[in-house]
PDB file of N, CA and C in Angstrom:
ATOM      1  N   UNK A   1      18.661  28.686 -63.837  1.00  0.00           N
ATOM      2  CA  UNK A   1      18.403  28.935 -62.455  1.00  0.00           C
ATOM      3  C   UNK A   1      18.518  27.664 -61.635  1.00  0.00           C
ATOM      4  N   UNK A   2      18.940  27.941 -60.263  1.00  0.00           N
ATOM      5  CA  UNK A   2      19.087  26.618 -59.768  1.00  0.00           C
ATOM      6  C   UNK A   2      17.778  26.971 -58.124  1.00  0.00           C
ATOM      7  N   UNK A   3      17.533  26.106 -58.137  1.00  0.00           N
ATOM      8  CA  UNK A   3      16.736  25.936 -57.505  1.00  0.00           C
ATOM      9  C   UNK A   3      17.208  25.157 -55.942  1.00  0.00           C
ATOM     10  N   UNK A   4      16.441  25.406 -55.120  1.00  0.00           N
ATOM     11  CA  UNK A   4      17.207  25.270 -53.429  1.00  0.00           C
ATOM     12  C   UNK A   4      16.580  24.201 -53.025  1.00  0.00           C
ATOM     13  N   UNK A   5      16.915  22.832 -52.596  1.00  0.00           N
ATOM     14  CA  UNK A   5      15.803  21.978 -51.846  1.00  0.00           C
ATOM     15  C   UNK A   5      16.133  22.300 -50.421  1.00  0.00           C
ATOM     16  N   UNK A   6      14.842  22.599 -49.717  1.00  0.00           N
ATOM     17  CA  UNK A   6      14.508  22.482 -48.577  1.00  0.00           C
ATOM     18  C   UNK A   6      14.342  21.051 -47.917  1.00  0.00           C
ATOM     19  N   UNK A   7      14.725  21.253 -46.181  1.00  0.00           N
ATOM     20  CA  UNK A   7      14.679  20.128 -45.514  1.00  0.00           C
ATOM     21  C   UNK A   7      15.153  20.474 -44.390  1.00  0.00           C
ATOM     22  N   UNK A   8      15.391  19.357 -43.341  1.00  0.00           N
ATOM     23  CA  UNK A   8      15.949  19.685 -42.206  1.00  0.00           C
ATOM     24  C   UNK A   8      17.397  19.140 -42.213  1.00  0.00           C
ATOM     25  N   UNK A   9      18.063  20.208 -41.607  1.00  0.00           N
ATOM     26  CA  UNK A   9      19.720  19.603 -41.441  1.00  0.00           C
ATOM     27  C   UNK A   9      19.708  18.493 -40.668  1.00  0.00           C
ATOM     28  N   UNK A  10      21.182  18.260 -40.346  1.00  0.00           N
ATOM     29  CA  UNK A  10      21.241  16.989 -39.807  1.00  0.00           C
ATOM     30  C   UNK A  10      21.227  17.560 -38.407  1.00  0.00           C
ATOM     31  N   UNK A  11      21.731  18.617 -38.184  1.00  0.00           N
ATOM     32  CA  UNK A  11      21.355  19.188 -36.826  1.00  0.00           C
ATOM     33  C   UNK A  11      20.089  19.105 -36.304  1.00  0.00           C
ATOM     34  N   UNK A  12      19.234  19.865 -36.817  1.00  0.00           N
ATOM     35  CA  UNK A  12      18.257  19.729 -36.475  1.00  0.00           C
ATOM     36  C   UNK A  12      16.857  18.332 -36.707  1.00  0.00           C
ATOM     37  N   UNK A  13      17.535  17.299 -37.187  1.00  0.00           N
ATOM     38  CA  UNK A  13      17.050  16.214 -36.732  1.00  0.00           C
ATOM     39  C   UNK A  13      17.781  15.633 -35.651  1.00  0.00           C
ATOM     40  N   UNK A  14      18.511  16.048 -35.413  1.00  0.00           N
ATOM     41  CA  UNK A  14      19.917  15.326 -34.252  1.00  0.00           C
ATOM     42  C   UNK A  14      18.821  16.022 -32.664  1.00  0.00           C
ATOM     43  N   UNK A  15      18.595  17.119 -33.064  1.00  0.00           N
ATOM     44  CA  UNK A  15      17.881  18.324 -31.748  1.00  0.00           C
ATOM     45  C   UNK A  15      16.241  17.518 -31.499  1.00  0.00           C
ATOM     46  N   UNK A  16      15.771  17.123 -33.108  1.00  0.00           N
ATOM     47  CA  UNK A  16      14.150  16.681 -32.332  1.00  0.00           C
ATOM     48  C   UNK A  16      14.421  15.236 -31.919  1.00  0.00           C
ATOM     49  N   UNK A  17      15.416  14.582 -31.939  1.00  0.00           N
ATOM     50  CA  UNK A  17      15.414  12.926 -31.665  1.00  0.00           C
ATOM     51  C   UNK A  17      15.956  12.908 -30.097  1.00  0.00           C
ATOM     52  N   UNK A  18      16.827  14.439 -29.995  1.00  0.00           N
ATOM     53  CA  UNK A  18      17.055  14.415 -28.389  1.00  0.00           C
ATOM     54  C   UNK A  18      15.691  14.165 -27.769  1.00  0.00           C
ATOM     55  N   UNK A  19      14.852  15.366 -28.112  1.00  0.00           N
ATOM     56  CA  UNK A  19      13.525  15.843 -27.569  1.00  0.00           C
ATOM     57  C   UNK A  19      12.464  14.740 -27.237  1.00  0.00           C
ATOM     58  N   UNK A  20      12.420  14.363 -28.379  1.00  0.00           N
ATOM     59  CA  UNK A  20      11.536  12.774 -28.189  1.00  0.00           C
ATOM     60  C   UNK A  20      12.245  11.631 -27.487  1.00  0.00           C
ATOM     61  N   UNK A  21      13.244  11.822 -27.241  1.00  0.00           N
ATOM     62  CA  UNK A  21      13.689  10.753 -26.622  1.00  0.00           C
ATOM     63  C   UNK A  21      13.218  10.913 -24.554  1.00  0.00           C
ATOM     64  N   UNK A  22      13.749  12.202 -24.745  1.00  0.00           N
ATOM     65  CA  UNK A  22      13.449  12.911 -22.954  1.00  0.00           C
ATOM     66  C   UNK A  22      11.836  12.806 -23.150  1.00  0.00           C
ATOM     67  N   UNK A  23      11.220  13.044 -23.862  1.00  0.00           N
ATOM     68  CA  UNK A  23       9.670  12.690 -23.686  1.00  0.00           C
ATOM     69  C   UNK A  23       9.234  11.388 -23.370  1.00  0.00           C
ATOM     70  N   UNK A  24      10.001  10.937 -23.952  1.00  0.00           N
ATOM     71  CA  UNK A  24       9.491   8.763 -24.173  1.00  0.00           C
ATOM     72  C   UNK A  24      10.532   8.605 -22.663  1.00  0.00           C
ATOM     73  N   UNK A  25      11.458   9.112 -22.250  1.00  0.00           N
ATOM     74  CA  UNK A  25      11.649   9.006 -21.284  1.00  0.00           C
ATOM     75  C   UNK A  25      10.852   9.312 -19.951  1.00  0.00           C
ATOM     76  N   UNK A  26      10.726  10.527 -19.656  1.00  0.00           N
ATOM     77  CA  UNK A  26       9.771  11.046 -19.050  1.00  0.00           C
ATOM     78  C   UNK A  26       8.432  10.210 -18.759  1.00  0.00           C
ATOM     79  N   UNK A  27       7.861   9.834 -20.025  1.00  0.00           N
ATOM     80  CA  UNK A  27       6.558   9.358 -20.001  1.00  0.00           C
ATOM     81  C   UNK A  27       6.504   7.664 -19.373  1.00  0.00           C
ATOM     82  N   UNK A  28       7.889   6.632 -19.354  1.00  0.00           N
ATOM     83  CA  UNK A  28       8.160   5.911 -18.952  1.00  0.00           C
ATOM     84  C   UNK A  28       8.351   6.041 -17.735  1.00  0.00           C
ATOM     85  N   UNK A  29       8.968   6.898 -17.033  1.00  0.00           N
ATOM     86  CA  UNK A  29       9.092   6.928 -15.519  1.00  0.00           C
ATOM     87  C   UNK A  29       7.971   7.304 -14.990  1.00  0.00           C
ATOM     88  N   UNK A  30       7.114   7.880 -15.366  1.00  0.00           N
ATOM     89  CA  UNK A  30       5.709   8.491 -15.005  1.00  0.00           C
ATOM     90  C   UNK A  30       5.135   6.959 -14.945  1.00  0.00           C
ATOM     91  N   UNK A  31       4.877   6.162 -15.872  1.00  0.00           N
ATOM     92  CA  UNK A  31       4.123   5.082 -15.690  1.00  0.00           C
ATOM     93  C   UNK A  31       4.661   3.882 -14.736  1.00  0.00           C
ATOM     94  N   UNK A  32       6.348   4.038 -14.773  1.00  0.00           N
ATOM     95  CA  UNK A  32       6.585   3.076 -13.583  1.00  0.00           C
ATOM     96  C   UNK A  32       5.709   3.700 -12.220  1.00  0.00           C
ATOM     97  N   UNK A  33       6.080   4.621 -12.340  1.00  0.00           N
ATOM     98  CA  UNK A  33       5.652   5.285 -10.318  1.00  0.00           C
ATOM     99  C   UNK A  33       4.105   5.229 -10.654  1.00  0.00           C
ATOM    100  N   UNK A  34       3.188   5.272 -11.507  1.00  0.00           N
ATOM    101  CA  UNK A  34       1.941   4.746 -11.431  1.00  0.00           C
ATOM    102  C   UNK A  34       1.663   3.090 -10.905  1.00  0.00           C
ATOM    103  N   UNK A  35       2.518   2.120 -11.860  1.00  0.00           N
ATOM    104  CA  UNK A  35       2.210   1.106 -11.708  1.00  0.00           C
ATOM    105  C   UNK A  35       2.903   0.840 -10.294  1.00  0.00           C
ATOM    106  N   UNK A  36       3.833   1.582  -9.594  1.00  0.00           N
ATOM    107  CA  UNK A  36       4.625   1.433  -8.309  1.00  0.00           C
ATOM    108  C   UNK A  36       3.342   1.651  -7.041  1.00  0.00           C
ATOM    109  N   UNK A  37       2.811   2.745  -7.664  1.00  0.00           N
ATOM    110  CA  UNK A  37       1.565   3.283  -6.394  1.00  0.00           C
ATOM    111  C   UNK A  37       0.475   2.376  -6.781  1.00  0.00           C
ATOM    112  N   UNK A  38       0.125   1.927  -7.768  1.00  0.00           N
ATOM    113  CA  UNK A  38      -1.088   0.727  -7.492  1.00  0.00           C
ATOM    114  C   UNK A  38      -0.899  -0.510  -6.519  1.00  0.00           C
ATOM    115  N   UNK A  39       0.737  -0.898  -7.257  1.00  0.00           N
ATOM    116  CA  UNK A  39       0.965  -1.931  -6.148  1.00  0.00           C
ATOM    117  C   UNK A  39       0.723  -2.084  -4.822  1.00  0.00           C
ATOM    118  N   UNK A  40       1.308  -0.514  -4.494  1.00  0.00           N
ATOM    119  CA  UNK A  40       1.154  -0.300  -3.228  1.00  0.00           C
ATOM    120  C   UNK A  40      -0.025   0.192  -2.170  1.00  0.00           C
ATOM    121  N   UNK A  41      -1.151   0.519  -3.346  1.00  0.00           N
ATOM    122  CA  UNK A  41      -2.640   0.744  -2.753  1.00  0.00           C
ATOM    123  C   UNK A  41      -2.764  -0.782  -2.554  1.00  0.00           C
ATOM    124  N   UNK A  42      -2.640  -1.634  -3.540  1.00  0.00           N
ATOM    125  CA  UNK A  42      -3.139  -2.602  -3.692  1.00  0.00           C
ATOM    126  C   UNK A  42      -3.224  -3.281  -2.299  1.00  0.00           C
ATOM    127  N   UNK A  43      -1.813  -3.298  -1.974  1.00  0.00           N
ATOM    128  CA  UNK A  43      -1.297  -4.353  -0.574  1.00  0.00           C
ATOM    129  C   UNK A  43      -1.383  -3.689   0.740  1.00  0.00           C
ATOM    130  N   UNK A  44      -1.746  -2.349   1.020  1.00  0.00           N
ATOM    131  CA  UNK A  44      -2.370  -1.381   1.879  1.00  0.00           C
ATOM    132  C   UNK A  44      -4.219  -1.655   1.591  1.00  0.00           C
ATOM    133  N   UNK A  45      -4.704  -2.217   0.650  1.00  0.00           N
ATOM    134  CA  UNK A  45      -6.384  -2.641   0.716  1.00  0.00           C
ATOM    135  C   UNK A  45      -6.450  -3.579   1.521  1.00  0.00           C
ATOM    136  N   UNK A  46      -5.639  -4.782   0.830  1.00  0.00           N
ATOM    137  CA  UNK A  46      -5.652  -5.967   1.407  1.00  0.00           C
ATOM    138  C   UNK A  46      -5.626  -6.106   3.072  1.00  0.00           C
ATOM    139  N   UNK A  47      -4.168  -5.635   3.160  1.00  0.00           N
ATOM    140  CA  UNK A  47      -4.034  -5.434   4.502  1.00  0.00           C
ATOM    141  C   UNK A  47      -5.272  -4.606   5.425  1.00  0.00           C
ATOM    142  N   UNK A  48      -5.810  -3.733   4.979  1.00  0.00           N
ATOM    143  CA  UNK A  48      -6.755  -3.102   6.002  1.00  0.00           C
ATOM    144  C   UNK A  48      -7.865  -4.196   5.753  1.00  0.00           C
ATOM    145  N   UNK A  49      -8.231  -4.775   5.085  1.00  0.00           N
ATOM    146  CA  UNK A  49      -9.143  -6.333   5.186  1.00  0.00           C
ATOM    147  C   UNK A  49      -8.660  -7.041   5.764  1.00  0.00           C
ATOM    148  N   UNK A  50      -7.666  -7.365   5.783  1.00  0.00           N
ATOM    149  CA  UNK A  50      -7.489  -8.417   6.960  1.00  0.00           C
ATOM    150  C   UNK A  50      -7.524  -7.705   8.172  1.00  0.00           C
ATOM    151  N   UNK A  51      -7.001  -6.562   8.212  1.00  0.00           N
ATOM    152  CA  UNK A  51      -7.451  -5.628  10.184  1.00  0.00           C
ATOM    153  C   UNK A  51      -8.748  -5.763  10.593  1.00  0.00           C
ATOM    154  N   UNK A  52      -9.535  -5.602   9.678  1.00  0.00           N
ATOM    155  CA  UNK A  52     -10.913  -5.186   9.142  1.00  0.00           C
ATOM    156  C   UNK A  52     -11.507  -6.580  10.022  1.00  0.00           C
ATOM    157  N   UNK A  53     -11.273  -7.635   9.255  1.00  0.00           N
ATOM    158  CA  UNK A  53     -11.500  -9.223   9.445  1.00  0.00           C
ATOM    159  C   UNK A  53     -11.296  -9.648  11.170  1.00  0.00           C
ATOM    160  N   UNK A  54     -10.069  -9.302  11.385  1.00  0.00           N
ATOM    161  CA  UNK A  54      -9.659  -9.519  12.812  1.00  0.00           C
ATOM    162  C   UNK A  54     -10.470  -8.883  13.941  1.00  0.00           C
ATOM    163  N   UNK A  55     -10.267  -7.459  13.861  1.00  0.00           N
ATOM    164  CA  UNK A  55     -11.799  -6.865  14.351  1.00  0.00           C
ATOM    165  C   UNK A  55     -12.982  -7.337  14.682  1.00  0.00           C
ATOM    166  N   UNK A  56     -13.309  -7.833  13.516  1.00  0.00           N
ATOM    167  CA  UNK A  56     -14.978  -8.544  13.568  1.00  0.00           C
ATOM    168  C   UNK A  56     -14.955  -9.368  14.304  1.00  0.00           C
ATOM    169  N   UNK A  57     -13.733 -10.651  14.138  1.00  0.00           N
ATOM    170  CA  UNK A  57     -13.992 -11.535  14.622  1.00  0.00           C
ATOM    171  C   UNK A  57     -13.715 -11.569  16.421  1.00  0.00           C
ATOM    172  N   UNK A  58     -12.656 -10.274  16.447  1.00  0.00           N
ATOM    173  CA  UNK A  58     -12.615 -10.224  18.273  1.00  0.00           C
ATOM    174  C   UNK A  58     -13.942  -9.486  18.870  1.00  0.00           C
ATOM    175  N   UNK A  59     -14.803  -8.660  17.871  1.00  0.00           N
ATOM    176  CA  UNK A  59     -15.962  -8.609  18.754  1.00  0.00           C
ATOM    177  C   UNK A  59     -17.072  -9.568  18.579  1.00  0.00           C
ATOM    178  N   UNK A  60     -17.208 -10.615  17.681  1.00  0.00           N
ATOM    179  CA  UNK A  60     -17.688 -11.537  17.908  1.00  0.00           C
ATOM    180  C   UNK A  60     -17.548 -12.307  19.244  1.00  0.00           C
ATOM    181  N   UNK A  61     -16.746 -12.115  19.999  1.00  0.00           N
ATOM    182  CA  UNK A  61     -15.957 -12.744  20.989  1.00  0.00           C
ATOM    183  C   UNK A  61     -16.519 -12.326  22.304  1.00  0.00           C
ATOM    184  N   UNK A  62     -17.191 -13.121  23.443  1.00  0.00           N
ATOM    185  CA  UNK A  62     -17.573 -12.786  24.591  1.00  0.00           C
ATOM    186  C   UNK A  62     -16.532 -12.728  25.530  1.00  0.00           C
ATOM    187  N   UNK A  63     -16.447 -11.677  26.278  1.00  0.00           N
ATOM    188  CA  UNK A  63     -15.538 -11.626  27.507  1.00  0.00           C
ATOM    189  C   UNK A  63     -13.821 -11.193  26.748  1.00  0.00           C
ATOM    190  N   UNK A  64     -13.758 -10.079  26.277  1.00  0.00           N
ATOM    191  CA  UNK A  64     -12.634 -10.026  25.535  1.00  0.00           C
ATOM    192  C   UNK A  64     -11.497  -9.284  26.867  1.00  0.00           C
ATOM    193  N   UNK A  65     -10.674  -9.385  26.747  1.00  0.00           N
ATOM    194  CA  UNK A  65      -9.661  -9.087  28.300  1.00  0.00           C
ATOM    195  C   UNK A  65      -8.445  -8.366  27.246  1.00  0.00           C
ATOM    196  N   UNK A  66      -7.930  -7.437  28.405  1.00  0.00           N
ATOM    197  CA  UNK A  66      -6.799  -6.639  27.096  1.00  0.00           C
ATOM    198  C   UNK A  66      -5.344  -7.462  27.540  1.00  0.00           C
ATOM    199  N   UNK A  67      -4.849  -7.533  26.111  1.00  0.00           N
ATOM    200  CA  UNK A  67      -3.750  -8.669  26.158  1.00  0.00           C
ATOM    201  C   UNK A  67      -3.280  -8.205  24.622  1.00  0.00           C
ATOM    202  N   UNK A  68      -2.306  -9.384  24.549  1.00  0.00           N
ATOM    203  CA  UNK A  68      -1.753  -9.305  22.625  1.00  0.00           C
ATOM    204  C   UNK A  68      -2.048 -10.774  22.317  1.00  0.00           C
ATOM    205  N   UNK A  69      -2.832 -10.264  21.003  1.00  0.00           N
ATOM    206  CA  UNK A  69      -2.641 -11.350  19.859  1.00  0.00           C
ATOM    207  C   UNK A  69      -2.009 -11.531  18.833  1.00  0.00           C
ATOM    208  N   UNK A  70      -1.777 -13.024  18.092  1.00  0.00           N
ATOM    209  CA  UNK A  70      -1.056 -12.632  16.884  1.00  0.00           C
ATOM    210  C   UNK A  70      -1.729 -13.616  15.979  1.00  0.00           C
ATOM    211  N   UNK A  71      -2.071 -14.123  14.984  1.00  0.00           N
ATOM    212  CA  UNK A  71      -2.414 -14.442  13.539  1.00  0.00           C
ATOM    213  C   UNK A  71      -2.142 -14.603  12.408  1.00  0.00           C
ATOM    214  N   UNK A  72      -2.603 -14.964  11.452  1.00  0.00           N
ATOM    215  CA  UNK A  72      -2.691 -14.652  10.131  1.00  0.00           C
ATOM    216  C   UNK A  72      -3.815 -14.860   9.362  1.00  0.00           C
ATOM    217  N   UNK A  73      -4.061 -14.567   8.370  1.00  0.00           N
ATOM    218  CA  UNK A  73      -4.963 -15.162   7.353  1.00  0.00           C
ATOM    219  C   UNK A  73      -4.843 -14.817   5.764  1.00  0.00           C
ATOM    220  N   UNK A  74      -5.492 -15.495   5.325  1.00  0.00           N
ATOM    221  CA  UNK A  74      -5.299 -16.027   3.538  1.00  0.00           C
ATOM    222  C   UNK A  74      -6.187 -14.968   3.229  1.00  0.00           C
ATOM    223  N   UNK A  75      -5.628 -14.250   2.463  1.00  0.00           N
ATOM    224  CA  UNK A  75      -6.851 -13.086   1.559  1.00  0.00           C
ATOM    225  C   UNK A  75      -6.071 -12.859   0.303  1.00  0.00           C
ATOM    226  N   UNK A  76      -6.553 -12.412  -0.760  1.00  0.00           N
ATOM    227  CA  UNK A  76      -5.937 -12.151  -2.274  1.00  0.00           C
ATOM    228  C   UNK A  76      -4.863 -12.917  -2.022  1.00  0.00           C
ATOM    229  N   UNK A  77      -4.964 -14.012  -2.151  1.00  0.00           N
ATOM    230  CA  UNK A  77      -3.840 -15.314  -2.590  1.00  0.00           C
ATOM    231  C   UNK A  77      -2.358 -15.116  -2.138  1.00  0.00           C
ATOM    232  N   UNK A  78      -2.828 -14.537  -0.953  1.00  0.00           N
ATOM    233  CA  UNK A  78      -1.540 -14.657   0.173  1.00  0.00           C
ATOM    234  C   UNK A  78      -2.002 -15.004   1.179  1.00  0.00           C
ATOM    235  N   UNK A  79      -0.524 -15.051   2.567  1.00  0.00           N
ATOM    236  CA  UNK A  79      -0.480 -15.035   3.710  1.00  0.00           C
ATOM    237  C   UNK A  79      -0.318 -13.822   4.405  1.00  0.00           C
ATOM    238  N   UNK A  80      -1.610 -13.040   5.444  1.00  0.00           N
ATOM    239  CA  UNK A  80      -1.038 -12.188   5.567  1.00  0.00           C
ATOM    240  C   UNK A  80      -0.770 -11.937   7.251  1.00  0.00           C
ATOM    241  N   UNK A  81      -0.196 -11.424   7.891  1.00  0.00           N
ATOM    242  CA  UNK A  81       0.046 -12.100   9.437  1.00  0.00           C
ATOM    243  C   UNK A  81      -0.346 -10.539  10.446  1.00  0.00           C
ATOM    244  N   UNK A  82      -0.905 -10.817  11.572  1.00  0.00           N
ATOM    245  CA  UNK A  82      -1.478  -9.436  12.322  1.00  0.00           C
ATOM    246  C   UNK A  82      -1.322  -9.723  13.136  1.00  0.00           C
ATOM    247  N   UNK A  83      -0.667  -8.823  14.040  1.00  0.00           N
ATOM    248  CA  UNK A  83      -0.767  -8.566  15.480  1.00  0.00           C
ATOM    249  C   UNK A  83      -1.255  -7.799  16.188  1.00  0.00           C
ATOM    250  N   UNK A  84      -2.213  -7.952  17.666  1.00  0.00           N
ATOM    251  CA  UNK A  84      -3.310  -7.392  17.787  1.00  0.00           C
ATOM    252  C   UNK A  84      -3.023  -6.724  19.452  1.00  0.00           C
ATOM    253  N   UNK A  85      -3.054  -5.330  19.766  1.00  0.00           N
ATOM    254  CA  UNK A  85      -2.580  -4.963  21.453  1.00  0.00           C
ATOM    255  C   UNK A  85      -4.053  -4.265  21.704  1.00  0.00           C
ATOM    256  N   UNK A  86      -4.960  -5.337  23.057  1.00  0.00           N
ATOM    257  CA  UNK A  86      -5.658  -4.848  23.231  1.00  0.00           C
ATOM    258  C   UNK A  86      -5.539  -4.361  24.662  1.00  0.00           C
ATOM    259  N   UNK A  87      -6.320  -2.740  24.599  1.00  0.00           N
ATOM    260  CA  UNK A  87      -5.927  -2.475  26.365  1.00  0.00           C
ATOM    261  C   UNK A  87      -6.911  -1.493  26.312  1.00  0.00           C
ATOM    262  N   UNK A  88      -7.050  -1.071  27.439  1.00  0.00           N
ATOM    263  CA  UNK A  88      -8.065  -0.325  27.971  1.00  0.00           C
ATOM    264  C   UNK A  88      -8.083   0.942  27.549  1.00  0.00           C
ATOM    265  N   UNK A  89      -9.380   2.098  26.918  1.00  0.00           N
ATOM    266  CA  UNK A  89      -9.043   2.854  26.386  1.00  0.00           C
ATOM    267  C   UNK A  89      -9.487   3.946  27.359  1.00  0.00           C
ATOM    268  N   UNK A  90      -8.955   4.868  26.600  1.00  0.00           N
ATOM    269  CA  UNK A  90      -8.743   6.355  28.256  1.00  0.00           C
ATOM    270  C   UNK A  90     -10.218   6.460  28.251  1.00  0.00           C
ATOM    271  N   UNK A  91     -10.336   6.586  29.763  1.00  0.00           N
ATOM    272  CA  UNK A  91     -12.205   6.385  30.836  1.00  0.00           C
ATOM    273  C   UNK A  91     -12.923   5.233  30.518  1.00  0.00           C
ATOM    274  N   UNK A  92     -12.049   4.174  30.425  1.00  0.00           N
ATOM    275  CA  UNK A  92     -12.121   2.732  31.080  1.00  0.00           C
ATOM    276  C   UNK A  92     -13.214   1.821  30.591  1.00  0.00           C
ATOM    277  N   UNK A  93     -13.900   2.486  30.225  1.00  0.00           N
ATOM    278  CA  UNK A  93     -15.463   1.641  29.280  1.00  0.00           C
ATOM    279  C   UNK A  93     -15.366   1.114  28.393  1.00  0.00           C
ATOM    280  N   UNK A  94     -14.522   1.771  27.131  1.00  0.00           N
ATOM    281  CA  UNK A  94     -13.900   0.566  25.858  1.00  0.00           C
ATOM    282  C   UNK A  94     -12.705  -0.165  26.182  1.00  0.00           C
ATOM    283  N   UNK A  95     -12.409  -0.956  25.288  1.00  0.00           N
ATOM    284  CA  UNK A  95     -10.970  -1.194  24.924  1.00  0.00           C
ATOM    285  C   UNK A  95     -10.800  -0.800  23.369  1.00  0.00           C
ATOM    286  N   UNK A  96      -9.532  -0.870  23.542  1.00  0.00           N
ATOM    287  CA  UNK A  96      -9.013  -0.182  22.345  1.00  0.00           C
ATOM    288  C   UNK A  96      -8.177  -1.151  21.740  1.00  0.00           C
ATOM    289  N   UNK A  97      -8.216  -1.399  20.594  1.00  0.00           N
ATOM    290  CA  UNK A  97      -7.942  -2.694  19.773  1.00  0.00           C
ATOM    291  C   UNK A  97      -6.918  -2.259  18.702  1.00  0.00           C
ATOM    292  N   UNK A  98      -5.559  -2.361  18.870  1.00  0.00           N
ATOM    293  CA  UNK A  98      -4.739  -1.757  17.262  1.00  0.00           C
ATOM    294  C   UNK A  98      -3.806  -3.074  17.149  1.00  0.00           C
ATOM    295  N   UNK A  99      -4.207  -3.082  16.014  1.00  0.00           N
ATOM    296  CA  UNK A  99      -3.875  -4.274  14.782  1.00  0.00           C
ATOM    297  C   UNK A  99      -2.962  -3.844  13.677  1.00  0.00           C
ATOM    298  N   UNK A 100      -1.681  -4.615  13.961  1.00  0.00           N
ATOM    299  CA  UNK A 100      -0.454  -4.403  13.053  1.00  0.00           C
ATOM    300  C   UNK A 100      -0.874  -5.266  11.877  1.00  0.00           C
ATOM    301  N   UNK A 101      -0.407  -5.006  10.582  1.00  0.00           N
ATOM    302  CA  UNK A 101      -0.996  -7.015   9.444  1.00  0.00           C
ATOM    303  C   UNK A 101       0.390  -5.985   8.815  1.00  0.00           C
ATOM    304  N   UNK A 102       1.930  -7.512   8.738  1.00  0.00           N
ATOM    305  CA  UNK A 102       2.170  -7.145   8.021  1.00  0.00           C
ATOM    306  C   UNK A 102       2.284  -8.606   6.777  1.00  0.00           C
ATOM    307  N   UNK A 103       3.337  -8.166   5.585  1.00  0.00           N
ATOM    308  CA  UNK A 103       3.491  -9.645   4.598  1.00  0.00           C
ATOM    309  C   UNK A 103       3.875 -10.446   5.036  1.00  0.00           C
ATOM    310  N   UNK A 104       4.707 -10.542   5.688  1.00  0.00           N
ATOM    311  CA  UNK A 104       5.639 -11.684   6.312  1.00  0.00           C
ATOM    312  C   UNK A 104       5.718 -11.861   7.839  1.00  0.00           C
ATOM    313  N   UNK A 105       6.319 -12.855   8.282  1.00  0.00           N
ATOM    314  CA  UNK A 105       6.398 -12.810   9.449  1.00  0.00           C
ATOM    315  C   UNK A 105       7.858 -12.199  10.466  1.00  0.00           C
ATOM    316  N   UNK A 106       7.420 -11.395  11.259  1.00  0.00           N
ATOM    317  CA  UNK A 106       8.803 -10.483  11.852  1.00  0.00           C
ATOM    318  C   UNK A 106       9.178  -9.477  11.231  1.00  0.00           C
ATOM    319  N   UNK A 107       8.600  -8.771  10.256  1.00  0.00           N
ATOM    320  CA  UNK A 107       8.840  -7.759   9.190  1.00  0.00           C
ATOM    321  C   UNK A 107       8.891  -6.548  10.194  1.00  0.00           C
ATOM    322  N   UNK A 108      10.162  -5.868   9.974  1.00  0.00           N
ATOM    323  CA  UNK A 108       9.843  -4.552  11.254  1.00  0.00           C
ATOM    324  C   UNK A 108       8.636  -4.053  10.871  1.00  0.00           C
ATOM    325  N   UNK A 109       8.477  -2.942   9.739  1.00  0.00           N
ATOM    326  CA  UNK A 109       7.024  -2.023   9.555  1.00  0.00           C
ATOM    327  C   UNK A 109       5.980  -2.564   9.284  1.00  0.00           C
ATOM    328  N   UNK A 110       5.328  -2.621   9.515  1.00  0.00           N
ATOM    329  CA  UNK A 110       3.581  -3.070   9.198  1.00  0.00           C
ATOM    330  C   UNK A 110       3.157  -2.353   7.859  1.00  0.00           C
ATOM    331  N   UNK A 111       2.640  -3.159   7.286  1.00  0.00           N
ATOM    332  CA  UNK A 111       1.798  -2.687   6.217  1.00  0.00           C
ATOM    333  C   UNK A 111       1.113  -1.619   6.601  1.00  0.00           C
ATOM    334  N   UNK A 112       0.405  -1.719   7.618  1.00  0.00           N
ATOM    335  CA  UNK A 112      -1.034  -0.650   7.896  1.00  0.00           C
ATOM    336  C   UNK A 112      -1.250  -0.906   9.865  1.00  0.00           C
ATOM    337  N   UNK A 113      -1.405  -0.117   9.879  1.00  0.00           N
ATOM    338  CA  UNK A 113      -1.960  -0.184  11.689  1.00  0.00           C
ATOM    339  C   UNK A 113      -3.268   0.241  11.485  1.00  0.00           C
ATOM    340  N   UNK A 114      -4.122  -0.392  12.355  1.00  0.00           N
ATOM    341  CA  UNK A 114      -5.655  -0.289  11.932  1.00  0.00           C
ATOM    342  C   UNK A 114      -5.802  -0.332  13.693  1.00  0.00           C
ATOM    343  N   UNK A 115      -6.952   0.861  14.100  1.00  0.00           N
ATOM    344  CA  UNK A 115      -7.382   0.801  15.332  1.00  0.00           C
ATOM    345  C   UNK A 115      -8.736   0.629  15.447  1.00  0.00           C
ATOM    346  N   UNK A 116      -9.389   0.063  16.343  1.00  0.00           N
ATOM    347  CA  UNK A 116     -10.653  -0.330  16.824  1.00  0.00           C
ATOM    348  C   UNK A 116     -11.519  -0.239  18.151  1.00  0.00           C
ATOM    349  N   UNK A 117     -12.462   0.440  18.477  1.00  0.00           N
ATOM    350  CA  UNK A 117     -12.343   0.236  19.698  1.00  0.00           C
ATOM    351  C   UNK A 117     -14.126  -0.785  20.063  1.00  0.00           C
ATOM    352  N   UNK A 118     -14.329  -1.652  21.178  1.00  0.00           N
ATOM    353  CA  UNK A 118     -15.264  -2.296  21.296  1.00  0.00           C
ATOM    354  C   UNK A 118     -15.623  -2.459  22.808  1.00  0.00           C
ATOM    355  N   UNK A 119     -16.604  -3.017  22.800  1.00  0.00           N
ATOM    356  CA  UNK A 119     -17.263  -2.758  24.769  1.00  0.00           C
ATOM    357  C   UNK A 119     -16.951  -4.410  25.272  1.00  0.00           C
ATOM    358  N   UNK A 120     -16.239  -4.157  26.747  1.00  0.00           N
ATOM    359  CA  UNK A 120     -15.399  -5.059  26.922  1.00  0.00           C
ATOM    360  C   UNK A 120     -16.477  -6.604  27.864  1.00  0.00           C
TER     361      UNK A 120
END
C-alpha cells in the first residue's frame, strides 16, 4: 500500500504569502497615518499655546486699541510666529482678538486661528 503525504501545494502557499503580505501592508499604512495625525495634533497643541500665550499677554495690557500685531515665540523647541487683528466686536464693548501662529514666517495657512475677545 502506498500511502499519500499531505501538505500544502505550492499554490496554495503562493495564495497565503499574497494574503499576509496585503495584511503587513495594510497594517503599515494604518500606522503611517497614525504617526502622520500625531504629528499633526502635536503642532496644532503647540500652536494654540502660543495663541493661548499671546492672549494673556494682550490682556495683561492697559489701554489696548484695535490694530494688527505680529510676533513670535519659543515653545517646544521651536520658533513659532503669530499674527494678531484686533477690532471692535459687534455692540462695541469688547474687542475681538484673532490670532494667526503659523511655523514659519510668511507661510500662507496658519497652523490654527485662535479667537479672543477682552474689555477694551
Amino acid at each position: 500500500m502506498r500511502t499519500r503525504l499531505s501538505g500544502f501545494t505550492l499554490l496554495e502557499v503562493l495564495v497565503a504569502l499574497v494574503v499576509v503580505a496585503v495584511a503587513v501592508a495594510a497594517l503599515g499604512r494604518a500606522g503611517s497615518q497614525v504617526l502622520d495625525s500625531q504629528a499633526e495634533l502635536e503642532q496644532r497643541t503647540w500652536a494654540l499655546w502660543v495663541a493661548d500665550n499671546a492672549l494673556s499677554e494682550l490682556q495683561l495690557e492697559v489701554g489696548v486699541s484695535p490694530g494688527q500685531r505680529q510676533g513670535s515665540a519659543r515653545m517646544g523647541g521651536r520658533t513659532w510666529y503669530w499674527t494678531m487683528l484686533i477690532q471692535p466686536a459687534p455692540g462695541g464693548e469688547l474687542l475681538r482678538v484673532d490670532v494667526a501662529v503659523r511655523d514659519r514666517p510668511g507661510a500662507d495657512s496658519p497652523i490654527v486661528m485662535h479667537t479672543g475677545f477682552l474689555a477694551p
